[in-house]
N, C-alpha and C. Protein backbone atom coordinates (compact mmCIF):
# COMPACT_ATOMS: atom_id res chain seq x y z
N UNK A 1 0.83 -1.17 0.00
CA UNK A 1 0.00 0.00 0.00
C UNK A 1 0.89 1.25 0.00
N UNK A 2 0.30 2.36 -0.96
CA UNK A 2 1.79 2.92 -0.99
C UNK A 2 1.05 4.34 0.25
N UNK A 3 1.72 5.45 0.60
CA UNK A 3 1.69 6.20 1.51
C UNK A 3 2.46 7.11 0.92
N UNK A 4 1.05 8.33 0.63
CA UNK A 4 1.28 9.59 -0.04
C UNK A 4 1.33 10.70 1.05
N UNK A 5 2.52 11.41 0.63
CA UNK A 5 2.66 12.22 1.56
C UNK A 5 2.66 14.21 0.61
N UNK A 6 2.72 15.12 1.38
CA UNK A 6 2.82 16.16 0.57
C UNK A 6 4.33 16.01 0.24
N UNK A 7 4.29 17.39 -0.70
CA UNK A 7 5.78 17.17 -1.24
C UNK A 7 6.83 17.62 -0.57
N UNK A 8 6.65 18.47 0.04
CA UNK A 8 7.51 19.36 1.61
C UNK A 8 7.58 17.78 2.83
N UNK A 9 7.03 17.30 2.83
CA UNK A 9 6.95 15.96 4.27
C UNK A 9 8.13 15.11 3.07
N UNK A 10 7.83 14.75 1.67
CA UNK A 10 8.23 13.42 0.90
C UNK A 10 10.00 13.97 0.97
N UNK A 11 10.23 15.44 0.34
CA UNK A 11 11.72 15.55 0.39
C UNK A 11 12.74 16.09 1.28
N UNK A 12 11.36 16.37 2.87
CA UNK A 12 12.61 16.05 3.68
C UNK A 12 12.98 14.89 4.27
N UNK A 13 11.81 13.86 4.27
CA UNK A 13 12.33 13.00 4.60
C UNK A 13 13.30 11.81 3.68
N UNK A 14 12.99 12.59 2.38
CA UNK A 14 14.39 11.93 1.41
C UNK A 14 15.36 12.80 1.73
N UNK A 15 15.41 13.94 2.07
CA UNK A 15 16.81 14.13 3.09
C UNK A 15 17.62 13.64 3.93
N UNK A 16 16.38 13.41 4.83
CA UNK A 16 16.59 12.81 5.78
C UNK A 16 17.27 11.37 5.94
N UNK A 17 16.84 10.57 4.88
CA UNK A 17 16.86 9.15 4.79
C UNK A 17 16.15 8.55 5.13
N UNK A 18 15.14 9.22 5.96
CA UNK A 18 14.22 8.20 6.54
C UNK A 18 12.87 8.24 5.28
N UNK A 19 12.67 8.17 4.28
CA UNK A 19 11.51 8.16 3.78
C UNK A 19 11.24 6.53 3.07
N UNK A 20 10.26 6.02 3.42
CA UNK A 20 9.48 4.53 3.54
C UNK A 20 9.81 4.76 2.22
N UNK A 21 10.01 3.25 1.68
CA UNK A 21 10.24 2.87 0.40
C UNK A 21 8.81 2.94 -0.37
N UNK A 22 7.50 2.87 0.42
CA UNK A 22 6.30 2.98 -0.14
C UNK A 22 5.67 4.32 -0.46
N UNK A 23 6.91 5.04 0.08
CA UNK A 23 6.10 6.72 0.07
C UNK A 23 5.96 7.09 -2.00
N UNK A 24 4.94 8.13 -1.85
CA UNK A 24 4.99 8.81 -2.87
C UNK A 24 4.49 10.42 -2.88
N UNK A 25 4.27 11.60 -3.63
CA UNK A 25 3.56 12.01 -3.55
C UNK A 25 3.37 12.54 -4.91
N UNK A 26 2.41 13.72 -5.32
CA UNK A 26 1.89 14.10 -6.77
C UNK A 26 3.02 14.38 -7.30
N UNK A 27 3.55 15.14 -6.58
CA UNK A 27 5.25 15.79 -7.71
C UNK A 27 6.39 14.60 -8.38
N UNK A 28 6.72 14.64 -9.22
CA UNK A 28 7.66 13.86 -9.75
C UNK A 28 9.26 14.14 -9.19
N UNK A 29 9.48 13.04 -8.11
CA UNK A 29 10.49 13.57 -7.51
C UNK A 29 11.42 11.98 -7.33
N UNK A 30 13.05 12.10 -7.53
CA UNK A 30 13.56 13.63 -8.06
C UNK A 30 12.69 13.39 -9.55
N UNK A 31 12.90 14.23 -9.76
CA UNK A 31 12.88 14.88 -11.67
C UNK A 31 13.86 13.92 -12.43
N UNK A 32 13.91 13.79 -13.55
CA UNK A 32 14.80 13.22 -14.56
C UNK A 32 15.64 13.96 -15.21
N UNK A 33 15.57 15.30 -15.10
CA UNK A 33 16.57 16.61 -15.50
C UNK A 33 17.54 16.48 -14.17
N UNK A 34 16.95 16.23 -13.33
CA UNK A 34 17.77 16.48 -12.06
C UNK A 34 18.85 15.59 -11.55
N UNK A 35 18.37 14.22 -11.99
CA UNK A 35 19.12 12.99 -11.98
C UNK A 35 20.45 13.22 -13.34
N UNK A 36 19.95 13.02 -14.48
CA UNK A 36 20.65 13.07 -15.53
C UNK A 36 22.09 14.16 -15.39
N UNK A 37 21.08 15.40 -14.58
CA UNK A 37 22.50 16.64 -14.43
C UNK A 37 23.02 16.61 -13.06
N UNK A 38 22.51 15.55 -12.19
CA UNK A 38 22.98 15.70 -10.57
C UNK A 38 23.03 16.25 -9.91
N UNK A 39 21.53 17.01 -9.69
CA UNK A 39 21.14 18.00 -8.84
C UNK A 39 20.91 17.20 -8.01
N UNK A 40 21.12 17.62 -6.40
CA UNK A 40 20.60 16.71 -5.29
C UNK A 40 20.38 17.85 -4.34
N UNK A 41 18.86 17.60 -3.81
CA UNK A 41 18.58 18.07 -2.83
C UNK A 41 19.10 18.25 -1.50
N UNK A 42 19.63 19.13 -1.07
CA UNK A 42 20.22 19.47 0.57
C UNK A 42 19.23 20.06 1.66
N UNK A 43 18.57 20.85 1.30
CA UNK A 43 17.66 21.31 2.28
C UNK A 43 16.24 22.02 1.72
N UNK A 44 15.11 21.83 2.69
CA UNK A 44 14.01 22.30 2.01
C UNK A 44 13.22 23.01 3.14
N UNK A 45 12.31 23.49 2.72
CA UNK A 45 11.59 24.13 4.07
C UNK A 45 9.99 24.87 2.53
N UNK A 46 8.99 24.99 3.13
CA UNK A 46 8.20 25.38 2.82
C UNK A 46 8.25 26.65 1.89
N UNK A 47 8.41 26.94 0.60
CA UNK A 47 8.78 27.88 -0.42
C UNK A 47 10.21 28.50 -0.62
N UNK A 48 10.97 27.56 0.46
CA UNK A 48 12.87 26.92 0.46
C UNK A 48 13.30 26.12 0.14
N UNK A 49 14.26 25.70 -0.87
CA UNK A 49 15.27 24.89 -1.41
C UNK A 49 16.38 25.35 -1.52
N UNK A 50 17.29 24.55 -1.49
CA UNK A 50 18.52 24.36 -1.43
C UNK A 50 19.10 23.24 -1.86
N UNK A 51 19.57 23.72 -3.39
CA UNK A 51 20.06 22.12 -4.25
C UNK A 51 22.06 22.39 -4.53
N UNK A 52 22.40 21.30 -4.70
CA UNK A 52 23.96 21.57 -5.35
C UNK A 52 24.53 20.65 -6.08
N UNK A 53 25.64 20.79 -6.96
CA UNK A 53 25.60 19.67 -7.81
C UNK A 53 27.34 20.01 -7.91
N UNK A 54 27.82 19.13 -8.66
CA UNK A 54 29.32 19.01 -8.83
C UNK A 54 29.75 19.40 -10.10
N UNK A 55 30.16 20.32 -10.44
CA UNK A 55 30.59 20.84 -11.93
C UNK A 55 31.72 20.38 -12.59
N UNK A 56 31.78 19.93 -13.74
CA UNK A 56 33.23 19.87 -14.46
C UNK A 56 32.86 20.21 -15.98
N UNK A 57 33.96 21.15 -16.11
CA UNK A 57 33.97 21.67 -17.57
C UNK A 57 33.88 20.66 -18.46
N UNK A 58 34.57 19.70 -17.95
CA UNK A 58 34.53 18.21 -19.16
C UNK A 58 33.37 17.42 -19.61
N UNK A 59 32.47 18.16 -18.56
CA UNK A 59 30.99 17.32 -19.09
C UNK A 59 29.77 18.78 -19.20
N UNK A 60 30.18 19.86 -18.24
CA UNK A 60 29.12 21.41 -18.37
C UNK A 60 29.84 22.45 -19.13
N UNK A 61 30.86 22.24 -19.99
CA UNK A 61 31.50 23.38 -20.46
C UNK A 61 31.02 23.74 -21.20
N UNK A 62 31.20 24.88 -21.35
CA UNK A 62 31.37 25.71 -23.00
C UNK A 62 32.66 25.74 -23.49
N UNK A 63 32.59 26.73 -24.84
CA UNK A 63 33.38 26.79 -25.66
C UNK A 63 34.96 27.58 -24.83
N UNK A 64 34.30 28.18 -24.00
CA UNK A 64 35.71 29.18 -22.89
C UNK A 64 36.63 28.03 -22.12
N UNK A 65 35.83 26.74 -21.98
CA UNK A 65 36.42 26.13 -20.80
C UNK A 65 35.72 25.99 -19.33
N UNK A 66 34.71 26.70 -19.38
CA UNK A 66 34.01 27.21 -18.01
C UNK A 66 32.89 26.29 -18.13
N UNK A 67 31.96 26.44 -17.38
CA UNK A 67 30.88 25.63 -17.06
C UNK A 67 29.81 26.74 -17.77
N UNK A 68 29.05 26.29 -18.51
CA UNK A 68 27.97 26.58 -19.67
C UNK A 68 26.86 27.19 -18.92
N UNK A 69 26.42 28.68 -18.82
CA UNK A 69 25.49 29.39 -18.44
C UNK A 69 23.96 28.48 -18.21
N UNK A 70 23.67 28.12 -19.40
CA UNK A 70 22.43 27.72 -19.51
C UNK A 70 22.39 26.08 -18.23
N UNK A 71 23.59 25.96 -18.13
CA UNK A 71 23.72 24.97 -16.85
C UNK A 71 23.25 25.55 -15.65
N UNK A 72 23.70 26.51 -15.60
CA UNK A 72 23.25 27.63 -14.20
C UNK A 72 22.23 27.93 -14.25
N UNK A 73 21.55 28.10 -15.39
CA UNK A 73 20.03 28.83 -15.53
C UNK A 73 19.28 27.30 -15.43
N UNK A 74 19.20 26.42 -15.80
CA UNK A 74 18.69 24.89 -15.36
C UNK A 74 18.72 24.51 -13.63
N UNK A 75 20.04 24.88 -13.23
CA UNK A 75 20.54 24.86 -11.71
C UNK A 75 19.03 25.35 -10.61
N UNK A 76 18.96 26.80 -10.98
CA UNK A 76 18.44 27.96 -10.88
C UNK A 76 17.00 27.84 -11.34
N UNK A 77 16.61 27.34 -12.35
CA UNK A 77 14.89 26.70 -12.38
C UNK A 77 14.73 25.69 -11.54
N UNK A 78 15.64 24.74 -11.91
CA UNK A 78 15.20 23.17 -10.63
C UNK A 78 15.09 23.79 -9.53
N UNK A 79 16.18 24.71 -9.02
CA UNK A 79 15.96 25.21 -7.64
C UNK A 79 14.63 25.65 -7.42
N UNK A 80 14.22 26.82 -8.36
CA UNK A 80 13.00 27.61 -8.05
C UNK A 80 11.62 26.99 -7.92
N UNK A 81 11.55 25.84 -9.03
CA UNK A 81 10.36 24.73 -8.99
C UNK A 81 10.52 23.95 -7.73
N UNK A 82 11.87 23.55 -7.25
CA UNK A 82 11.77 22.58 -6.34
C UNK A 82 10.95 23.47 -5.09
N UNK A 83 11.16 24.60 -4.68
CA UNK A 83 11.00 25.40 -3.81
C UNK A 83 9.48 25.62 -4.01
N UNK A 84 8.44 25.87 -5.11
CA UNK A 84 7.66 26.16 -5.03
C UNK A 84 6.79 25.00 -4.79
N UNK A 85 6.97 23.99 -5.35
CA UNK A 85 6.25 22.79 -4.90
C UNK A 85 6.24 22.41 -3.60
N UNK A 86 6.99 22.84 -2.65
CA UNK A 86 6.83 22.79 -1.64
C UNK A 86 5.58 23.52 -0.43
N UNK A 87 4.93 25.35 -1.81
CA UNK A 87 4.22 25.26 -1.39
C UNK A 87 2.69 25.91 -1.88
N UNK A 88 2.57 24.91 -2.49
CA UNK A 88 1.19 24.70 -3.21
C UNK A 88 0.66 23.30 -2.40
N UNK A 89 -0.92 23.61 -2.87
CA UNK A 89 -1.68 22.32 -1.83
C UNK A 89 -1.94 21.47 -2.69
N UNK A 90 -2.54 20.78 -2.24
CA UNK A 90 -2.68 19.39 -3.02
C UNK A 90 -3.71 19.47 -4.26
N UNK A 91 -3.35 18.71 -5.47
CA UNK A 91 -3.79 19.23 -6.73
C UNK A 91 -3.83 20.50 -7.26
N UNK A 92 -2.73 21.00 -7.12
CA UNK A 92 -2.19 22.23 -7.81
C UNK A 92 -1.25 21.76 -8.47
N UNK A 93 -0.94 22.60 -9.46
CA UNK A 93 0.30 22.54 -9.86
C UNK A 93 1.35 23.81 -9.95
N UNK A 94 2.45 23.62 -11.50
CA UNK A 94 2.07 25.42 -11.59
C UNK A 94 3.08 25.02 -12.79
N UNK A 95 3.47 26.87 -12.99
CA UNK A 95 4.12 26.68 -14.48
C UNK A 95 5.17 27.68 -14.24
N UNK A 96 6.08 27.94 -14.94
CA UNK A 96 7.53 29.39 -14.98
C UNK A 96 6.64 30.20 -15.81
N UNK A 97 6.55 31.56 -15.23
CA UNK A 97 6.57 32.58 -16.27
C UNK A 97 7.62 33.48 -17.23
N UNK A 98 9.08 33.24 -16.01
CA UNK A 98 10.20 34.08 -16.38
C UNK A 98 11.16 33.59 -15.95
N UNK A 99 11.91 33.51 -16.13
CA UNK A 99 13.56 33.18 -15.20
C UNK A 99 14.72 33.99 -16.42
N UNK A 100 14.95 34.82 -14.99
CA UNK A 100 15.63 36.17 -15.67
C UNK A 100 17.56 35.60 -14.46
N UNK A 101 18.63 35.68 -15.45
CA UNK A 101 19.45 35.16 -14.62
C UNK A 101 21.11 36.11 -14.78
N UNK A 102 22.10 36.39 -14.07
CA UNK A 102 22.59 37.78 -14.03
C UNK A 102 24.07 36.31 -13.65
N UNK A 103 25.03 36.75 -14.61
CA UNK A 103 26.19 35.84 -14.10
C UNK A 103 27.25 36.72 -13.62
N UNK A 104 28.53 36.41 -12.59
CA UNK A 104 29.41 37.40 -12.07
C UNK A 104 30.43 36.86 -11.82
N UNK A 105 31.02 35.11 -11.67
CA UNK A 105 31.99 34.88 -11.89
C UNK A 105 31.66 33.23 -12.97
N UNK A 106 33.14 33.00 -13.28
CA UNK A 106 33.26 31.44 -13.80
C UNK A 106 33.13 30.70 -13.01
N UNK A 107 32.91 29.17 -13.44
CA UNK A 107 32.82 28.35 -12.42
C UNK A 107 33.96 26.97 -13.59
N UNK A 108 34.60 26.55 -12.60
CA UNK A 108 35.18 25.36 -13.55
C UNK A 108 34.67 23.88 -12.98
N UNK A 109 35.58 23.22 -12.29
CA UNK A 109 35.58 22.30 -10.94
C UNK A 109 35.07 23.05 -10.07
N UNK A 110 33.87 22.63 -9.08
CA UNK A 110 33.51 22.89 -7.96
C UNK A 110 32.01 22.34 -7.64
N UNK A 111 31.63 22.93 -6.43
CA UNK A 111 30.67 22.11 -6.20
C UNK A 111 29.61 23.57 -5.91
N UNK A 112 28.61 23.76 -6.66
CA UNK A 112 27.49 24.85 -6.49
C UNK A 112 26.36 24.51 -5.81
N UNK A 113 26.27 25.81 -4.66
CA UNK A 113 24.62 25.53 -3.71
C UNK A 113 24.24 26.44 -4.65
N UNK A 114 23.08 26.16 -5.22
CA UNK A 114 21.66 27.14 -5.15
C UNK A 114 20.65 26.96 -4.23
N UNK A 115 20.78 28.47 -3.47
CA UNK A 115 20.15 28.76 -2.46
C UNK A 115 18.53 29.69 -2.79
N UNK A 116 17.25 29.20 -2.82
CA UNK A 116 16.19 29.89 -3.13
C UNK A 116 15.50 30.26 -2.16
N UNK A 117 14.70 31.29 -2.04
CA UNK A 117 13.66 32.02 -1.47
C UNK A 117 12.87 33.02 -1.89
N UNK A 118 11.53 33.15 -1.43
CA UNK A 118 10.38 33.63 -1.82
C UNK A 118 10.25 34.83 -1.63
N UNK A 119 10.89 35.59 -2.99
CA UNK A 119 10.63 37.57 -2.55
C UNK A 119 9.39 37.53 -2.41
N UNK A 120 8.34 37.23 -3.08
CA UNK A 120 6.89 37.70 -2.66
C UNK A 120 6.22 35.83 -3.26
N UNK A 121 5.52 35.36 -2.20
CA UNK A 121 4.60 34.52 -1.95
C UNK A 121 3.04 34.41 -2.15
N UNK A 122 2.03 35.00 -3.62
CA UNK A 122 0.90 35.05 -3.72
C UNK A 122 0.27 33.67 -3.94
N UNK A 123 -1.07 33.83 -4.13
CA UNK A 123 -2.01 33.24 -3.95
C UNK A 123 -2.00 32.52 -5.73
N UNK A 124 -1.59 33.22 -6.09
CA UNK A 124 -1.31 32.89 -8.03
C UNK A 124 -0.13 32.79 -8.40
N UNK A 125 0.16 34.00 -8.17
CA UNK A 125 1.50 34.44 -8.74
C UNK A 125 2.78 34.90 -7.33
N UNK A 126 3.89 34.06 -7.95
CA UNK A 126 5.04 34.05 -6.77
C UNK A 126 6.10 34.36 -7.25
N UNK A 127 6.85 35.24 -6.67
CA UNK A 127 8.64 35.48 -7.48
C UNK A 127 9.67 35.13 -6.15
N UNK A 128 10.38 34.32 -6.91
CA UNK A 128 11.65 33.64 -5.90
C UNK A 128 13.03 34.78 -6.55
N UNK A 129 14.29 34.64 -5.70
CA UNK A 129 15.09 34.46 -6.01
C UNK A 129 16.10 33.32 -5.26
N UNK A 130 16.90 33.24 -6.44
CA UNK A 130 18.21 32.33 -6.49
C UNK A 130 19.66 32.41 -6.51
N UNK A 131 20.39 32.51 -5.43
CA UNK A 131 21.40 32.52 -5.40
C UNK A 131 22.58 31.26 -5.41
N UNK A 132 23.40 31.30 -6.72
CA UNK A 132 24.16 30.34 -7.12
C UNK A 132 25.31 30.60 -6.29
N UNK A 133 26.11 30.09 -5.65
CA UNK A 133 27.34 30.58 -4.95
C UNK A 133 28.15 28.52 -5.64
N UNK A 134 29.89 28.88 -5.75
CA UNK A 134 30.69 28.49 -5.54
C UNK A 134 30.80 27.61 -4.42
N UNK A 135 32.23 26.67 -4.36
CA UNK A 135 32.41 26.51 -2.80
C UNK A 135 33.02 26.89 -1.97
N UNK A 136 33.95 27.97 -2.87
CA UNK A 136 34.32 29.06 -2.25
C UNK A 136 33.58 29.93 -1.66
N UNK A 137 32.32 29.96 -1.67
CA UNK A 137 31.52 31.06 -1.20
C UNK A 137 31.16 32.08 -2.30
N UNK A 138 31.93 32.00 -3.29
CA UNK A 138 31.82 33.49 -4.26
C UNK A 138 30.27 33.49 -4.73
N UNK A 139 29.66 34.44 -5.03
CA UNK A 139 28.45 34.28 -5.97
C UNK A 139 28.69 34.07 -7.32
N UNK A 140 28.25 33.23 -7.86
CA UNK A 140 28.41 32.93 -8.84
C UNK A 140 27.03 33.59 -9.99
N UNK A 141 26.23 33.89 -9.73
CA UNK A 141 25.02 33.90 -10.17
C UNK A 141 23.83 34.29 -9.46
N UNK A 142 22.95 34.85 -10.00
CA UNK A 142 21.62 35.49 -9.32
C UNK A 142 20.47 35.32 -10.31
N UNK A 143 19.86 34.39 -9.79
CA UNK A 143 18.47 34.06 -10.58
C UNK A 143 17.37 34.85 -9.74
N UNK A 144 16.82 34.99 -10.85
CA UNK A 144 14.78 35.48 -10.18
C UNK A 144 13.97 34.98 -11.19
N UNK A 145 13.02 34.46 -10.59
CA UNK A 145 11.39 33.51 -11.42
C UNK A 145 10.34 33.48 -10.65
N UNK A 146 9.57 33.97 -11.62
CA UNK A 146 8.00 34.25 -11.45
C UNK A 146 7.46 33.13 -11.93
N UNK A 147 6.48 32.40 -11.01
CA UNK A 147 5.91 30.58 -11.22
C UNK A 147 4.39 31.09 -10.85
N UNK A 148 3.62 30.54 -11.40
CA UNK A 148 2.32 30.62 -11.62
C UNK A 148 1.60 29.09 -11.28
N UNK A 149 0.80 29.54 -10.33
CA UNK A 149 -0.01 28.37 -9.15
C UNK A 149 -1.15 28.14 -10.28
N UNK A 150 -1.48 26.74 -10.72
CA UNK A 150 -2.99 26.48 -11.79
C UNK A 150 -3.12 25.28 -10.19
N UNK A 151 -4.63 25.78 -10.77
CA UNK A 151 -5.31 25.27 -10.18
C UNK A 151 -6.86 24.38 -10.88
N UNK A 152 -7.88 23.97 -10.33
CA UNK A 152 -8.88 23.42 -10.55
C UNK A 152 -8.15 22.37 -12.13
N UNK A 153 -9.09 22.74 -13.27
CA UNK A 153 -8.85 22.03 -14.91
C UNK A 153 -7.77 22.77 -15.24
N UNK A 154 -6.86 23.87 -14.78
CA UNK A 154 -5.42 24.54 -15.15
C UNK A 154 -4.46 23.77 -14.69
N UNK A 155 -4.54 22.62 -13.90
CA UNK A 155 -4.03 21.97 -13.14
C UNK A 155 -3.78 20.51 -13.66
N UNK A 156 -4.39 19.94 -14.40
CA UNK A 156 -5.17 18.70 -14.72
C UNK A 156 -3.78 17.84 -15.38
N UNK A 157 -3.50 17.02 -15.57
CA UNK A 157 -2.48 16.66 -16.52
C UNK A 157 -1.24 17.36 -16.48
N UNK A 158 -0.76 18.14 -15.73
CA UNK A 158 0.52 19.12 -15.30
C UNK A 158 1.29 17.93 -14.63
């Protein structure tokens, strides 16, 4: 019998380790973007995430040698979706309206947190930002995205 939980209860307790092999809940978790690029969840909290992943130019580069922008801007959506699913209710979904993203250093080898939180939290409409940092600490990046809550038949098949 499987045991559905919300999506905020399902990924901390896949944090945690403790989550029952029978658990599930509506969200598709992890993701298959997330697996494939090795995003892994570190911390979550209710319209909070916190993901990081391990970079190498040899597999995220671009043409410079560096790790490929649009890697960061992927980083930086997973983050922002992961965060919002945390807080929508049950049978909602939602969608990106924007993800606007500002870069300030390279990244080669290293290991990146994206750190998200909820500048403004509506009832429809929500804007996060995202901060990419190094493991040096440096910022690496500054995301912001506006995600849009569907609900009732806007919801359906999402």
């Amino acid at each position: 019998m499987k045991s559905i939980l919300s999506t905020l209860d399902f990924l901390q307790q896949h944090i945690e380790g403790s989550l029952p092999s029978n658990a599930v809940t509506e969200m598709q978790y992890p993701t298959a973007i997330s697996e494939l690029l090795g995003f892994r969840i570190i911390a979550i909290a209710k319209g909070k995430a916190t993901l990081e992943v391990f970079t190498d130019p040899s597999i995220h580069g671009n043409q410079q040698g560096t790790v490929h922008g649009g890697f960061l801007g992927e980083l930086a959506d997973a983050a922002i979706g992961t965060a919002h699913s945390t807080a929508i209710d049950t049978g909602e979904s939602f969608t990106s309206i924007d993800l606007q993203i500002k870069f300030f250093r390279p990244v080669w080898k290293s290991k990146l947190t994206a750190t998200v939180f909820p500048v403004r939290a509506g009832r429809t409409v929500s804007h996060y930002q995202c901060e990419i940092t190094r493991e040096d600490g440096q910022l690496v990046a500054l995301a912001s995205g506006t995600i849009m809550t569907l609900r009732g038949d806007l919801a359906l098949g999402r």
